[in-house]
Protein backbone atom coordinates (compact mmCIF):
# COMPACT_ATOMS: atom_id res chain seq x y z
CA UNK A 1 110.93 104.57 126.81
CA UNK A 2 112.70 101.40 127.77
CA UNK A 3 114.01 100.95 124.41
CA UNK A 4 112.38 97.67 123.77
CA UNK A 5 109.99 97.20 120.20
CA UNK A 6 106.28 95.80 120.22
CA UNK A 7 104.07 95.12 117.12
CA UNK A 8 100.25 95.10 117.44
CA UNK A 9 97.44 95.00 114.41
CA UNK A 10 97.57 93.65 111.23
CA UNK A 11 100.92 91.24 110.41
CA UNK A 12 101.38 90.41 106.95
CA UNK A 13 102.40 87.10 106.56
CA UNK A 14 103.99 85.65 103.22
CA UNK A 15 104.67 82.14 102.97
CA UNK A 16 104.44 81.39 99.23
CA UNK A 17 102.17 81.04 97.06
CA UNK A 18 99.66 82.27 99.85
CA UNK A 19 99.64 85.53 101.42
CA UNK A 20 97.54 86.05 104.44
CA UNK A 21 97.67 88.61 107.40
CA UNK A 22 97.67 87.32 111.07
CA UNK A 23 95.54 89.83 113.60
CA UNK A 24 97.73 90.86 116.78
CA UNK A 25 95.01 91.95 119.42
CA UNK A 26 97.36 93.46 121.86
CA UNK A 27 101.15 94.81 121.66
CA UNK A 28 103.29 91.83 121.48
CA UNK A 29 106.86 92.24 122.33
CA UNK A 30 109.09 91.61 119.49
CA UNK A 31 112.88 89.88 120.68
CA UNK A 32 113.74 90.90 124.34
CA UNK A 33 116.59 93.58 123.39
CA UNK A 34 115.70 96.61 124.92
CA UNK A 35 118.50 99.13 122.91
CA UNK A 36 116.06 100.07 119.85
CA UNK A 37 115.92 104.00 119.12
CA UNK A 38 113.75 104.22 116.05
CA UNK A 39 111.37 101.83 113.88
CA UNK A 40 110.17 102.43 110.47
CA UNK A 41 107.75 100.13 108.16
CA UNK A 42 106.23 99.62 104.93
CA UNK A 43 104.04 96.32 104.20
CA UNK A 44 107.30 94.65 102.83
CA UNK A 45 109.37 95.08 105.77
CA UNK A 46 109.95 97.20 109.26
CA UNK A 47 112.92 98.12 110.14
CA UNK A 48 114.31 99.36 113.78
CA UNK A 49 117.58 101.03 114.85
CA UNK A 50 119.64 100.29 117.59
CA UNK A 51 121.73 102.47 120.02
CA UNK A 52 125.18 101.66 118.42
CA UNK A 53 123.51 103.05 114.76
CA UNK A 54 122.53 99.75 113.33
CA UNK A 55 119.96 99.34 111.51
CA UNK A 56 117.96 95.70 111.67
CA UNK A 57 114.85 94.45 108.99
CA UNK A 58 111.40 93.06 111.06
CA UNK A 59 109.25 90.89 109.72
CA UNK A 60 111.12 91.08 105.61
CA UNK A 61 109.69 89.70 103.05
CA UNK A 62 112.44 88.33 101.09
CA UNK A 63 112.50 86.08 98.04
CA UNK A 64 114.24 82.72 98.20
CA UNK A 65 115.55 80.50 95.93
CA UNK A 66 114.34 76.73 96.42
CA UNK A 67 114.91 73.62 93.73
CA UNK A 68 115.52 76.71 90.78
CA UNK A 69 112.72 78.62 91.86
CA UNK A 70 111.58 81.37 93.68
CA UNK A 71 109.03 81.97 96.38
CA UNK A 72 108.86 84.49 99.03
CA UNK A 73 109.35 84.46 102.88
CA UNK A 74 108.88 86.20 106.07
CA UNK A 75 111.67 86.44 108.76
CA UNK A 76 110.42 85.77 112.15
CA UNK A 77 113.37 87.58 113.83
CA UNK A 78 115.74 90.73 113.69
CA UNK A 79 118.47 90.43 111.38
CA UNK A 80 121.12 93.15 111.08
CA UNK A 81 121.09 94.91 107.74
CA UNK A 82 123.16 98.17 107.52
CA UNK A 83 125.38 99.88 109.57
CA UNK A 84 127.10 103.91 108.87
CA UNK A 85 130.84 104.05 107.99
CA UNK A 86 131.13 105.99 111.16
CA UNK A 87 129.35 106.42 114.64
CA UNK A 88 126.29 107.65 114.12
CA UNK A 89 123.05 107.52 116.27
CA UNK A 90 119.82 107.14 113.59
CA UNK A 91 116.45 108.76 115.08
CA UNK A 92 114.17 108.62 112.12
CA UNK A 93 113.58 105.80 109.51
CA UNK A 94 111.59 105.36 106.15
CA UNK A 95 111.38 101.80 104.66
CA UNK A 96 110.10 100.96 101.17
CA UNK A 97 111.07 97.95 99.81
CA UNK A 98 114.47 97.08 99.92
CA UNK A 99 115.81 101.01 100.46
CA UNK A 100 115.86 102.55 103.69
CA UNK A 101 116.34 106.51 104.91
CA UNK A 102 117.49 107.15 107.94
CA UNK A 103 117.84 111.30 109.61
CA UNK A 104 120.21 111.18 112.44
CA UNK A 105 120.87 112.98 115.44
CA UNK A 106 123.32 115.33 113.91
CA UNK A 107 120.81 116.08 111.33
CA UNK A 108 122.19 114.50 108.39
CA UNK A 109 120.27 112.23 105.92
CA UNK A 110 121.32 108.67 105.14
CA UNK A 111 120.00 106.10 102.11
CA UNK A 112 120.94 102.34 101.55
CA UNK A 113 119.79 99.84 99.60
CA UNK A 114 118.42 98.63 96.41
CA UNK A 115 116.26 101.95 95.52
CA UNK A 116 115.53 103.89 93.13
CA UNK A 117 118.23 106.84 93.21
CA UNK A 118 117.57 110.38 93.01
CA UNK A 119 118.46 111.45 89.77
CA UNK A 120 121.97 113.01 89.81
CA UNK A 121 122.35 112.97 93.40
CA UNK A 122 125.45 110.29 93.02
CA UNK A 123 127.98 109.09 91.05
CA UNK A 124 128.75 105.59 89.49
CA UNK A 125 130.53 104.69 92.84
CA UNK A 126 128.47 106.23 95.68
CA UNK A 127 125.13 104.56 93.45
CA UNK A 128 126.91 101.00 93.72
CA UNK A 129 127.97 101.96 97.37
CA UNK A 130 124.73 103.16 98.14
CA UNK A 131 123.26 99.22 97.76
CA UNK A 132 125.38 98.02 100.43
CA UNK A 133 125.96 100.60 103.10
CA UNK A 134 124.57 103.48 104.49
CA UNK A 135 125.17 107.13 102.18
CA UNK A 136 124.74 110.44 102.99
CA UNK A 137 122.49 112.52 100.63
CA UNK A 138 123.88 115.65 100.54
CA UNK A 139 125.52 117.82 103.26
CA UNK A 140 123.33 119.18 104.87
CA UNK A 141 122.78 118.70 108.39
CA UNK A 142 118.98 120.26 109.17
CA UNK A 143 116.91 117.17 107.93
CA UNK A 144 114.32 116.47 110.45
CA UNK A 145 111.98 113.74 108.92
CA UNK A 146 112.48 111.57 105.61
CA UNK A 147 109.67 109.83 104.13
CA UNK A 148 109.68 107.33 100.75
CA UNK A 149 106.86 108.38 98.23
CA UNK A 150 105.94 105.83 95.90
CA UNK A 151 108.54 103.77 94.62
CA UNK A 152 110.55 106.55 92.81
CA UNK A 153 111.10 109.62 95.45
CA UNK A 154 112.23 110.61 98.44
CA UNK A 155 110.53 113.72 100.83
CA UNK A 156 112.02 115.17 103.57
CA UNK A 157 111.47 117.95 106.05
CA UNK A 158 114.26 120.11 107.33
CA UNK A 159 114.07 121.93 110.95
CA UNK A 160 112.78 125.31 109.30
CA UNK A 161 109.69 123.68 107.95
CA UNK A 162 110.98 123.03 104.46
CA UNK A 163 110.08 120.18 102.13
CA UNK A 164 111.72 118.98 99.78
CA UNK A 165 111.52 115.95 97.02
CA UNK A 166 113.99 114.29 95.22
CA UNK A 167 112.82 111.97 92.52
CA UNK A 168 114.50 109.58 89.57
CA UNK A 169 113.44 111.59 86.84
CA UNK A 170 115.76 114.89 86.50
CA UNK A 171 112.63 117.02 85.53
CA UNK A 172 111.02 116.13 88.82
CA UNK A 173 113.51 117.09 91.12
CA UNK A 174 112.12 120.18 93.59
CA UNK A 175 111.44 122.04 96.64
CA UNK A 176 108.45 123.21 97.89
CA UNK A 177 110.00 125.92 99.09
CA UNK A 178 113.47 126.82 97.62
């Protein structure tokens, strides 16, 4: 309630060649900014929004590039990742991977990232857009809860109590209700 984050339980931790996972007994605060609105997470990342719509990675696991090779990393701290073309105020978020989804306040549903796009969804432009800022998906404006599912699809929930999937693969694409 006073907009600050805390982590608790299990942290992965990726330094390498050696992956390990650190136990956090009791919630831990996590930076002292105290304008956070929504946190998602997935065991490669967690991700939190802030007031003015941007949206920050927690704890990534990111591969680096050292003397030609690569190994992978954890970030201690915050670090800014996408923000929407325009003002928007993000109260839901899915992470998986490097792709995020985001349902705002005025209902509408966001993607960005390097994810696996729904199949036909976008065109050339909006799919190379789509890795570097936030998207809309659709028009729609009733999304209540977006979830990733696997690696390949996207579910979300609209206010009615509709669910609906989007996948990659064009025969997969479907509602559970529509």
């Amino acid at each position: 309630s006073d907009g600050t984050i805390w982590e608790w339980g299990d942290k992965f931790i990726n330094s390498g060649k050696n992956d390990s996972r650190e136990k956090i007994p009791v919630p831990v605060q996590i930076g002292h900014d105290s304008d956070w609105v929504a946190v998602g997470d997935s065991r490669e990342t967690s991700v939190a929004a802030k007031r003015d719509g941007s949206i920050w990675r927690i704890r990534n696991v990111e591969q680096v590039k050292t003397n030609g090779s690569w190994i992978s990393a954890t970030s201690e701290q915050p670090r800014k990742w996408f923000s929407f073309p325009d003002k928007r105020l993000p109260l839901s978020l899915s992470v998986r991977w490097r792709g995020v989804a985001a349902i705002c306040d005025d209902g509408t549903l966001w993607i960005g990232g390097l994810i696996f796009l729904p199949y036909g969804l976008m065109d050339a432009e909006t799919s190379r857009r789509v890795t570097e800022d936030m998207v809309q998906l659709g028009r729609e404006s009733d999304w209540r809860q977006a979830n990733f599912v696997g690696w390949e699809s996207i579910a979300a929930l609209t206010a009615n109590g509709e669910l609906w999937e989007w996948d990659r693969h064009p025969n997969r694409m479907r509602s559970a209700n529509r």
